[in-house]
Protein backbone atom coordinates (compact mmCIF):
# COMPACT_ATOMS: atom_id res chain seq x y z
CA UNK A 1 65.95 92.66 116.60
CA UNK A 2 69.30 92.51 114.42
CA UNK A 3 71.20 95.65 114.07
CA UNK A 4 74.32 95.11 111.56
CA UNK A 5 76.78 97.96 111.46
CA UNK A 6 78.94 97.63 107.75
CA UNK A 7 81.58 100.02 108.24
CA UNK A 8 83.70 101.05 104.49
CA UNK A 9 86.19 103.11 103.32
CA UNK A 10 84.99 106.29 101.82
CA UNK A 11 86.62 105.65 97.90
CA UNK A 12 84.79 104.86 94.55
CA UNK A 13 83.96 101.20 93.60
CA UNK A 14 85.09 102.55 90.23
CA UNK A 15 87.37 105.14 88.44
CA UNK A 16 85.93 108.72 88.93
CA UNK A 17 83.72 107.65 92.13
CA UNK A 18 85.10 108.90 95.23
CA UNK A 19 82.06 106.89 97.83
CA UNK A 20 79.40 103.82 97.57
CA UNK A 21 76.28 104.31 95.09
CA UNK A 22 73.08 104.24 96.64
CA UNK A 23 72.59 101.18 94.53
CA UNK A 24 75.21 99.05 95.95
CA UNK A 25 74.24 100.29 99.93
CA UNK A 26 70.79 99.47 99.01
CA UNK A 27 72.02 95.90 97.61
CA UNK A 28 74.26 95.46 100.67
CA UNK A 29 71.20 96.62 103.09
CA UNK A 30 68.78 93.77 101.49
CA UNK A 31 71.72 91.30 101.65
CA UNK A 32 72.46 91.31 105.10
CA UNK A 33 68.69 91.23 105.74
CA UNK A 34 68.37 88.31 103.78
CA UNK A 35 71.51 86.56 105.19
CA UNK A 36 69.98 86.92 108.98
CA UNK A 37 66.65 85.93 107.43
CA UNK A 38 68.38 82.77 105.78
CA UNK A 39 70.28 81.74 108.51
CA UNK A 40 68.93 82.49 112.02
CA UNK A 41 65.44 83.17 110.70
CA UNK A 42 64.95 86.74 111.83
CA UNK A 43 62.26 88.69 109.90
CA UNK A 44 63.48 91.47 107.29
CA UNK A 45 61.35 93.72 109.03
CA UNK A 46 63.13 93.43 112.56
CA UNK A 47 66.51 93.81 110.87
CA UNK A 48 68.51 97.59 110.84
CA UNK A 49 71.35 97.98 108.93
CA UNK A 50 73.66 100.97 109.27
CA UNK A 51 76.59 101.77 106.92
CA UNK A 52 79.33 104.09 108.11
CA UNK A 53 81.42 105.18 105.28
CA UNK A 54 85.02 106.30 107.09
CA UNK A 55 87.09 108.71 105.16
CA UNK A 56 90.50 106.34 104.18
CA UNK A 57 92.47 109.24 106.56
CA UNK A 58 90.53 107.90 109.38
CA UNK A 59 91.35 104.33 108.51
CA UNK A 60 94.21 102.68 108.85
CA UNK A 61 95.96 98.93 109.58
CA UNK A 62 99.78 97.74 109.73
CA UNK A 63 99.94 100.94 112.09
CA UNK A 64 99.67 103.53 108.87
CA UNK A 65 96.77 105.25 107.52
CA UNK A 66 95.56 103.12 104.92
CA UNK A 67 96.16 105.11 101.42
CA UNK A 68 100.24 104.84 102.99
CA UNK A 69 100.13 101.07 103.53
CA UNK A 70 98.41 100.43 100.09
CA UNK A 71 101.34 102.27 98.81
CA UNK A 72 104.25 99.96 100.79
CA UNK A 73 102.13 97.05 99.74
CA UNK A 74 102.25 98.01 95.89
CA UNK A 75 106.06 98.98 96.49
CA UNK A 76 106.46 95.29 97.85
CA UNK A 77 105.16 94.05 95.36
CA UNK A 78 107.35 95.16 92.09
């Protein structure tokens, strides 16, 4: 039995939205399950999907909490 662990930062897809909608976990829950279905032939109903949303001050990569390195990267940029 598949288990799939989807791990996101905890921020709005969208101004004003500080997390994921039900909606799009629910659409990423059926499209993993369809993905394993569609490629290693595993049945939908075998398949658990967990999604851990991770606050963005527990996330982090280029060895600074993530909201900091956004900001260095949009400073790089200009």
């Amino acid at each position: 039995m598949p288990y799939v662990n989807i791990q996101i930062t905890r921020e709005g897809t969208a101004p004003g939205r500080d997390a994921a909608t039900a909606e799009e976990k629910a659409a990423l829950i059926k499209g993993v399950s369809e993905l394993l279905l569609n490629v290693l032939n595993k049945p939908v109903t075998s398949t658990f999907v967990v999604i851990d949303e991770v606050d963005t001050d527990n996330w982090g990569w280029g060895g600074l909490p993530a909201l900091e390195y956004r900001r260095q990267l949009a400073g790089a940029k200009k």
